[in-house]
PDB file of N, CA and C in Angstrom:
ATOM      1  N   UNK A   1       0.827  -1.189   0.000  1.00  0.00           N
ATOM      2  CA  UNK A   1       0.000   0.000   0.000  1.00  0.00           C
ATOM      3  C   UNK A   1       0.872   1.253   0.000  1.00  0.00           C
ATOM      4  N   UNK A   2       0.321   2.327  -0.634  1.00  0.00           N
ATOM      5  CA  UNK A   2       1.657   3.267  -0.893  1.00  0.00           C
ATOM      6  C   UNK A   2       2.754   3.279  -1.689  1.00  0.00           C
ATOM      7  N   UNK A   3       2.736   2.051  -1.529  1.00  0.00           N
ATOM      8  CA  UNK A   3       4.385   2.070  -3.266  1.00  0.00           C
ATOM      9  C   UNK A   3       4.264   1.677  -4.155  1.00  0.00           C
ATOM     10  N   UNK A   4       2.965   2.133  -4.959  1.00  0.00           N
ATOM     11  CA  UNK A   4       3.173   2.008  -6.430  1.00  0.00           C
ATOM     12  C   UNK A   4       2.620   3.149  -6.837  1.00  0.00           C
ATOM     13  N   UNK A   5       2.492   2.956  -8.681  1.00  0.00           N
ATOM     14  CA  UNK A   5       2.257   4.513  -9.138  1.00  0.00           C
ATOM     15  C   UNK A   5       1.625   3.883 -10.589  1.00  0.00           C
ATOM     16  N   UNK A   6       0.633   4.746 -11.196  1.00  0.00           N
ATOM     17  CA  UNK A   6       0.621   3.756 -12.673  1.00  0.00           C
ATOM     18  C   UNK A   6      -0.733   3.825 -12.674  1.00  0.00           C
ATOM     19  N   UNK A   7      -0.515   2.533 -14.298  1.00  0.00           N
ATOM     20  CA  UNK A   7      -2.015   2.324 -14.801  1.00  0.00           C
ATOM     21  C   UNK A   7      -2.967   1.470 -13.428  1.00  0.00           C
ATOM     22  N   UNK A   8      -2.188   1.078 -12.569  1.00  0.00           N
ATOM     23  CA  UNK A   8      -2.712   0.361 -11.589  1.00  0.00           C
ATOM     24  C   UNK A   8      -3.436   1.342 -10.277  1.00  0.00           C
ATOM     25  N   UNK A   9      -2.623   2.516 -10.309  1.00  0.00           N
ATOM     26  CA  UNK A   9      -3.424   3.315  -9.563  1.00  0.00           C
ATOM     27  C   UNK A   9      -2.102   3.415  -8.453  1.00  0.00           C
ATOM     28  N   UNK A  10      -2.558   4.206  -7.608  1.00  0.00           N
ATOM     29  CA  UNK A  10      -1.530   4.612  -5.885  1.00  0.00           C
ATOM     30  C   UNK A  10      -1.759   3.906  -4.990  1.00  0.00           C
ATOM     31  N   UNK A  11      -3.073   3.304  -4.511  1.00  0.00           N
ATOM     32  CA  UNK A  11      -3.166   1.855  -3.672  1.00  0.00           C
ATOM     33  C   UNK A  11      -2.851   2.791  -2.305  1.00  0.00           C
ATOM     34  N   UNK A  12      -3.162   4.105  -2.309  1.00  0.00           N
ATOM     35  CA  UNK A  12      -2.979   4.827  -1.017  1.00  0.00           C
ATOM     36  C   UNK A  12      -4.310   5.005  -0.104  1.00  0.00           C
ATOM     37  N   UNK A  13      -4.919   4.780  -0.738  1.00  0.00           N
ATOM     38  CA  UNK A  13      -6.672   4.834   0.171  1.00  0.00           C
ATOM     39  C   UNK A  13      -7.392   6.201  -0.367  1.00  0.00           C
ATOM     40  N   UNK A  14      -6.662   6.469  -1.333  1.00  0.00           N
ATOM     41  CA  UNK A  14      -7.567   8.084  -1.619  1.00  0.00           C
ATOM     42  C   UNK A  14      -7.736   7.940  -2.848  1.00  0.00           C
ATOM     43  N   UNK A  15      -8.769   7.751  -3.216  1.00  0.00           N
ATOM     44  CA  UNK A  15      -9.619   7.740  -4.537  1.00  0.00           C
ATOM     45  C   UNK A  15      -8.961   9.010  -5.514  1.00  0.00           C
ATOM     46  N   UNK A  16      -8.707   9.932  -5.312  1.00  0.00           N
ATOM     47  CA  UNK A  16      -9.069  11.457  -6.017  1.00  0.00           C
ATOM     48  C   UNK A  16      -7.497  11.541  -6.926  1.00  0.00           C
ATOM     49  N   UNK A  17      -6.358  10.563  -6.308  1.00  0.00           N
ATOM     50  CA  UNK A  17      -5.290  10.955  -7.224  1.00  0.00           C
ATOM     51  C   UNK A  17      -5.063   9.130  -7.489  1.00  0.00           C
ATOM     52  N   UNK A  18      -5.888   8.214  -8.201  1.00  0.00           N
ATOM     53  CA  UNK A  18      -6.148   7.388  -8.643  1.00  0.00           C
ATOM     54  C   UNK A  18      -5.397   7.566  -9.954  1.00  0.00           C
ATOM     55  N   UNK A  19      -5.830   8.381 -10.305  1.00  0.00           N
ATOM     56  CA  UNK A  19      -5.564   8.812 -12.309  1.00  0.00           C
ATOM     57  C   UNK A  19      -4.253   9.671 -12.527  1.00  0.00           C
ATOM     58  N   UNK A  20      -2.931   9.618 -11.314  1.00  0.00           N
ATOM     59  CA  UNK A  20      -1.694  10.317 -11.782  1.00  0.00           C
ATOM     60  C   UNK A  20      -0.718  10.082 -12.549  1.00  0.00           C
ATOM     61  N   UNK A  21      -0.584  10.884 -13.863  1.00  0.00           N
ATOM     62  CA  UNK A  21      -0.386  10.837 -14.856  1.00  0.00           C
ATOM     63  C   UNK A  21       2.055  10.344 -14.059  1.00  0.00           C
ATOM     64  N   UNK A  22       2.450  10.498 -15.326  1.00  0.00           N
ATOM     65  CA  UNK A  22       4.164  10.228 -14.762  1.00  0.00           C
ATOM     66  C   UNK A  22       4.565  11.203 -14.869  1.00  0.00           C
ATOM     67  N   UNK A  23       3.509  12.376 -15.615  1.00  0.00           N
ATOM     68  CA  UNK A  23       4.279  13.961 -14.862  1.00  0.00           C
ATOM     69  C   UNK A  23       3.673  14.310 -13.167  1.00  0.00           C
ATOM     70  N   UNK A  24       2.906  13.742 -13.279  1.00  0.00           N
ATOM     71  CA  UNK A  24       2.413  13.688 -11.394  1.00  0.00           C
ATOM     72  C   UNK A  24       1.262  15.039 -11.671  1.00  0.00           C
ATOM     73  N   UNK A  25       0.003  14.655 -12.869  1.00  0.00           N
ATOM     74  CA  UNK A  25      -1.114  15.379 -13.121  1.00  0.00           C
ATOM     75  C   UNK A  25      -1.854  14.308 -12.600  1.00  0.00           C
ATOM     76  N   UNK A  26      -2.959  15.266 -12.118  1.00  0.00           N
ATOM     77  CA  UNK A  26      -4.197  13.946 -11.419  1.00  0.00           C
ATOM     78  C   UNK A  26      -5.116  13.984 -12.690  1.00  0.00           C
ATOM     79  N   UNK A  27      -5.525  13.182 -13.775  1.00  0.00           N
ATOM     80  CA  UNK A  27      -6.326  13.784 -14.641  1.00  0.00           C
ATOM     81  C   UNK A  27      -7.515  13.039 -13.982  1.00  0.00           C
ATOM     82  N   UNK A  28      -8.481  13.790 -14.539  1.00  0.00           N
ATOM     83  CA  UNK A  28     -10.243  13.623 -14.333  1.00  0.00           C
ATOM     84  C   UNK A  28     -10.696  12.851 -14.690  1.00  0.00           C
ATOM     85  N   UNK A  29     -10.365  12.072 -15.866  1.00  0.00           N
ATOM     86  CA  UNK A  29     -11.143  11.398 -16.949  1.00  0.00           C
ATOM     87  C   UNK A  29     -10.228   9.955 -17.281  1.00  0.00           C
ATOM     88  N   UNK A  30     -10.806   8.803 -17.386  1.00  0.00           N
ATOM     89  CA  UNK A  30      -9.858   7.689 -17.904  1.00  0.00           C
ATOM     90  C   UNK A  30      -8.755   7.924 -19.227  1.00  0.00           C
ATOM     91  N   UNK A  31      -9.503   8.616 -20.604  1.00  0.00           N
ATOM     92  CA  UNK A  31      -9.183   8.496 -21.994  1.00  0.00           C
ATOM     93  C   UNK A  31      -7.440   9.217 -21.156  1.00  0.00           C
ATOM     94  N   UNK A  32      -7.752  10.337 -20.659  1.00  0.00           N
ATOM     95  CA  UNK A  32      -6.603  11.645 -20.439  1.00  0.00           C
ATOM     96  C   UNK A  32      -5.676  10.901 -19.900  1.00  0.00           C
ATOM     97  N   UNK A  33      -5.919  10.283 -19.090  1.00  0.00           N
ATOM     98  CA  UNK A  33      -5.148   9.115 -18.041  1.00  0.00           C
ATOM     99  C   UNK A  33      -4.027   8.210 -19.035  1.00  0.00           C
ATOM    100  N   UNK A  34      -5.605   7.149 -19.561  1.00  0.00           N
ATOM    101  CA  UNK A  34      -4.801   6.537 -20.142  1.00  0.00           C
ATOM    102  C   UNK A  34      -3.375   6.684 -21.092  1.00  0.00           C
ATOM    103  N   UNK A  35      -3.965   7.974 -21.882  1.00  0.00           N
ATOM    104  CA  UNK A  35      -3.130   8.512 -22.843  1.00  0.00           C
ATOM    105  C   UNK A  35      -1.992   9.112 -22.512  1.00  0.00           C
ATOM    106  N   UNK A  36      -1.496   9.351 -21.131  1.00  0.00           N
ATOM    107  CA  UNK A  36      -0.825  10.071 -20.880  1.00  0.00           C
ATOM    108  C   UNK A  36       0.671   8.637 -20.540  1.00  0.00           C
ATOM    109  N   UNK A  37       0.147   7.152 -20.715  1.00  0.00           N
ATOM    110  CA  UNK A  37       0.757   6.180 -20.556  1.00  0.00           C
ATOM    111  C   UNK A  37       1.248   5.494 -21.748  1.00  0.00           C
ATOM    112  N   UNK A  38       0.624   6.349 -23.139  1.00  0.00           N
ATOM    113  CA  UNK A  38       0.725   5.893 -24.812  1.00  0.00           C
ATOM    114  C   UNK A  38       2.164   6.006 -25.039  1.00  0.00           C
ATOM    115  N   UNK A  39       2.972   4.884 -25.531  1.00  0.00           N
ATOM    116  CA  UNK A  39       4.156   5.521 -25.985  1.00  0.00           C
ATOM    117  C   UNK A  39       3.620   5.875 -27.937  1.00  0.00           C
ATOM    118  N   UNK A  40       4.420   7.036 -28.017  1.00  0.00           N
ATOM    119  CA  UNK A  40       4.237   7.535 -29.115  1.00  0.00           C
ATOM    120  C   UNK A  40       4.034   6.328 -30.590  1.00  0.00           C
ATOM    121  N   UNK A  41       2.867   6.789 -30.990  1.00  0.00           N
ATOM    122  CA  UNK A  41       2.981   5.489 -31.896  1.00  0.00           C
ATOM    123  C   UNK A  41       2.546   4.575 -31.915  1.00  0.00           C
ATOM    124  N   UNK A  42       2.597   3.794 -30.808  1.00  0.00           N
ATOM    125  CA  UNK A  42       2.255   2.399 -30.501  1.00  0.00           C
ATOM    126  C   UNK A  42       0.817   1.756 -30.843  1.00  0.00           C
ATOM    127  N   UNK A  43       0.179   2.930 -30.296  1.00  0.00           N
ATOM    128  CA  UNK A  43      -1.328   2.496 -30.418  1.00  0.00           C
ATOM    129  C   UNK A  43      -1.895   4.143 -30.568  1.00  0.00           C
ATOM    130  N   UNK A  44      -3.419   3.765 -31.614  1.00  0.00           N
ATOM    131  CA  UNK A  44      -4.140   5.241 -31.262  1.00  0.00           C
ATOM    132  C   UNK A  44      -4.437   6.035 -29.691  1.00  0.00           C
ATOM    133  N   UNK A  45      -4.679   7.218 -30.039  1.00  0.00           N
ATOM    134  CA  UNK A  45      -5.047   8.113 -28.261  1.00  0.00           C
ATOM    135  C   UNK A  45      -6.374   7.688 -28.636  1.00  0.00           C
ATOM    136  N   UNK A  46      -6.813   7.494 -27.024  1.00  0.00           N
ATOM    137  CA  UNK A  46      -8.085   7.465 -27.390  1.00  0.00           C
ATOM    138  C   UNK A  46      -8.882   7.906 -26.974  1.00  0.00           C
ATOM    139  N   UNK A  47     -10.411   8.396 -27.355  1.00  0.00           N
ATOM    140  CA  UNK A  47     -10.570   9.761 -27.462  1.00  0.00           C
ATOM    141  C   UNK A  47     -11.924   9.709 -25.933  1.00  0.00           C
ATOM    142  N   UNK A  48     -13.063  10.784 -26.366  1.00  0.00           N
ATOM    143  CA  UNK A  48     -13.578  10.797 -25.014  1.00  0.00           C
ATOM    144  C   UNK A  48     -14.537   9.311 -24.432  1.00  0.00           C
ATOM    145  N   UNK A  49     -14.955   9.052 -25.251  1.00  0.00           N
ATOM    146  CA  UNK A  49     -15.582   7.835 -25.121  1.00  0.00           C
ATOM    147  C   UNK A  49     -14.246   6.328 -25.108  1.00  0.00           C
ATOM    148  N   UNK A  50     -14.974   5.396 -24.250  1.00  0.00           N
ATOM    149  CA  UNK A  50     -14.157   4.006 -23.988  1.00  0.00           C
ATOM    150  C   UNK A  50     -14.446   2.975 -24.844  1.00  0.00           C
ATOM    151  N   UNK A  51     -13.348   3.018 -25.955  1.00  0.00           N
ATOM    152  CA  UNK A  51     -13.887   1.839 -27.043  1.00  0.00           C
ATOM    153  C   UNK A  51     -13.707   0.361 -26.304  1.00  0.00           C
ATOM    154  N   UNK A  52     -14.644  -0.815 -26.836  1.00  0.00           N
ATOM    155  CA  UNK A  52     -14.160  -2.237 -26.665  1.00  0.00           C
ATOM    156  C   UNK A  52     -12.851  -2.451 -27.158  1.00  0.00           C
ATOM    157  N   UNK A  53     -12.078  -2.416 -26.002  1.00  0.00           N
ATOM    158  CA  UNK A  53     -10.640  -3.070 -26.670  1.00  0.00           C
ATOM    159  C   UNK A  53     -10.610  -4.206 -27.296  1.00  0.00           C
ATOM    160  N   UNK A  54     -11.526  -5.291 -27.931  1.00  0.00           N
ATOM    161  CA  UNK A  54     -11.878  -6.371 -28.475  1.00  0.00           C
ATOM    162  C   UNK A  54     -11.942  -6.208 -29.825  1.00  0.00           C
ATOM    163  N   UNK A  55     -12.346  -4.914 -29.913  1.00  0.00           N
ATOM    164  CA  UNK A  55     -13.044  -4.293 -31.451  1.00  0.00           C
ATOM    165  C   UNK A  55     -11.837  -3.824 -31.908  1.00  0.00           C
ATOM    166  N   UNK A  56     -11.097  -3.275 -31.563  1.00  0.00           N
ATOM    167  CA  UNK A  56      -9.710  -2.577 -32.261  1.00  0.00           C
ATOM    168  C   UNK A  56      -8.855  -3.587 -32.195  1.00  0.00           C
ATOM    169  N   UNK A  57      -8.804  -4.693 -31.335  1.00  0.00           N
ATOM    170  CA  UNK A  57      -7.505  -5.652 -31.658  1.00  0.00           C
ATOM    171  C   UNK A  57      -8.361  -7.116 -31.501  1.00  0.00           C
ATOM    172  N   UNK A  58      -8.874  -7.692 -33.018  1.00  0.00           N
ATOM    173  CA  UNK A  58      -9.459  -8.673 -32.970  1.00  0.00           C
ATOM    174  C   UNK A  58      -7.931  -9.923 -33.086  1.00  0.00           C
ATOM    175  N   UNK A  59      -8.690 -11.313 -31.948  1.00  0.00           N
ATOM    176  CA  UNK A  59      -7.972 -11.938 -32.113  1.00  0.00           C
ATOM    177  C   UNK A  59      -7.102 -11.990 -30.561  1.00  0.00           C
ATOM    178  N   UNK A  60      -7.098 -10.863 -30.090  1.00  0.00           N
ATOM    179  CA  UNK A  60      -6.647 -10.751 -28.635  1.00  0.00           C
ATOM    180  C   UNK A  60      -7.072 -10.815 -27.414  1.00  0.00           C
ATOM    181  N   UNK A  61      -8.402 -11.416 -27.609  1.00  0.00           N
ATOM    182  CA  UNK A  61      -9.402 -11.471 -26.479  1.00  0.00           C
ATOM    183  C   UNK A  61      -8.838 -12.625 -25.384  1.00  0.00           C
ATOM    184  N   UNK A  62      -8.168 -13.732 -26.138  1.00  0.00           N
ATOM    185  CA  UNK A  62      -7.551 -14.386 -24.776  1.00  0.00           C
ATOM    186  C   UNK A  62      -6.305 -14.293 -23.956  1.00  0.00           C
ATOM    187  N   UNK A  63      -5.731 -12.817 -24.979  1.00  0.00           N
ATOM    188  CA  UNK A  63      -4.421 -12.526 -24.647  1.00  0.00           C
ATOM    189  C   UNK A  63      -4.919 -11.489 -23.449  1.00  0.00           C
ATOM    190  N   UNK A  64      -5.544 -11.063 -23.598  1.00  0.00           N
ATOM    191  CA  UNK A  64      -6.331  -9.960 -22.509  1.00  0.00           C
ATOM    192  C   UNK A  64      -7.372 -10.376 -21.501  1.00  0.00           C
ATOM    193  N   UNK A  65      -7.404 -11.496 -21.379  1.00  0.00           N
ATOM    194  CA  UNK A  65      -8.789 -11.873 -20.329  1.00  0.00           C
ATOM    195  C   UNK A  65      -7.642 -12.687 -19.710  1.00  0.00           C
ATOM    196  N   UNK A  66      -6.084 -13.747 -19.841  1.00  0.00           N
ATOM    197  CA  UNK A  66      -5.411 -13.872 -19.025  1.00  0.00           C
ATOM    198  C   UNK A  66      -5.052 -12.505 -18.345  1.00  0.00           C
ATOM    199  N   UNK A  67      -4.553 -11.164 -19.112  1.00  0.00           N
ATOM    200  CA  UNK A  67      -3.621  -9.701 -18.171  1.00  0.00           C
ATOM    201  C   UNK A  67      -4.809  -9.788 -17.362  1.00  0.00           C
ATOM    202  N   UNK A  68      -5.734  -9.692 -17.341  1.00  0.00           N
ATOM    203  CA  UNK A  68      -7.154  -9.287 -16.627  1.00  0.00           C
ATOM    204  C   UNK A  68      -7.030  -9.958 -15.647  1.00  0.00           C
ATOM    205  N   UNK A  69      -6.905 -11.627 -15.582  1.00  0.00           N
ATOM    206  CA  UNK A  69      -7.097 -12.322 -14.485  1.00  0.00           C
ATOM    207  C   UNK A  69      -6.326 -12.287 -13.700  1.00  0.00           C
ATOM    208  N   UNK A  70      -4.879 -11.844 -14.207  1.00  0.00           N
ATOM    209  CA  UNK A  70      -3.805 -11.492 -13.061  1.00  0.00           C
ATOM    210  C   UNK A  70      -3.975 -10.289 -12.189  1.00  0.00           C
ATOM    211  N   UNK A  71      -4.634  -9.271 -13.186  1.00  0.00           N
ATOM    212  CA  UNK A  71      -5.101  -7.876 -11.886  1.00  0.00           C
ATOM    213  C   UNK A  71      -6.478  -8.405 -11.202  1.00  0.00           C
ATOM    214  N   UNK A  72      -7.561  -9.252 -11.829  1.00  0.00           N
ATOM    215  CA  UNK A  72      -8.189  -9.682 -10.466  1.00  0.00           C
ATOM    216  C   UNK A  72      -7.775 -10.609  -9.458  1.00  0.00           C
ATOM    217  N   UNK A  73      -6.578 -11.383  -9.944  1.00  0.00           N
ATOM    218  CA  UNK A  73      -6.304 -12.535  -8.848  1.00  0.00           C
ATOM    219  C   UNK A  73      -5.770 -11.789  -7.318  1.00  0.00           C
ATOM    220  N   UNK A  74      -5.043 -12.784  -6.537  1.00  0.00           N
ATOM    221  CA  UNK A  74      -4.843 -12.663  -5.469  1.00  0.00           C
ATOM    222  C   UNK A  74      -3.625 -11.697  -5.459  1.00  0.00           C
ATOM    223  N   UNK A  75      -2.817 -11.125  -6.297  1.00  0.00           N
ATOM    224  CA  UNK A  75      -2.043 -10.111  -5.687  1.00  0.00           C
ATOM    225  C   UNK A  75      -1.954  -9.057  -5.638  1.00  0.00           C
ATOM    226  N   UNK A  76      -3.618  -8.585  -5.840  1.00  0.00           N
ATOM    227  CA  UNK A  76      -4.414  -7.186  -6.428  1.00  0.00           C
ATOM    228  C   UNK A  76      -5.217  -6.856  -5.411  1.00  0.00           C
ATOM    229  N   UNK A  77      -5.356  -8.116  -4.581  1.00  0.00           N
ATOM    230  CA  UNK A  77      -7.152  -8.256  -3.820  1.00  0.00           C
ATOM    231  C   UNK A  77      -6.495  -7.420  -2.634  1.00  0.00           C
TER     232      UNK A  77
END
């Protein structure tokens, strides 16, 4: 609790700086968040609305429902 930073969040007990960017901005919104974790290039920004990540990368749905099960398993809880 307390020592991490990221797409995972601060794990500090305070909801409100959940979304700090790696310049250490609290953004408001997921898209701002996320994007602020894009390396250039890699993938589109994405915009105000939350697309199905299923729909933009067909074919990866079981590559992503294992990452998934590791942030719900036991070393998340």
């Amino acid at each position: 609790s307390g020592q991490v930073r990221g797409l995972c969040g601060t794990f500090n007990g305070d909801q409100r700086d959940e979304f700090t960017t790696p310049e250490g901005d609290v953004e408001p919104g997921i898209a701002a968040f996320a994007n602020a974790f894009r390396a250039a290039g890699a993938c589109p920004a994405l915009g105000p609305a939350i697309p199905d990540p299923c729909g933009g990368f067909p074919g990866s749905r079981e590559r992503a429902e294992a990452a998934c099960a590791l942030l719900m398993g036991p070393a998340f809880q």
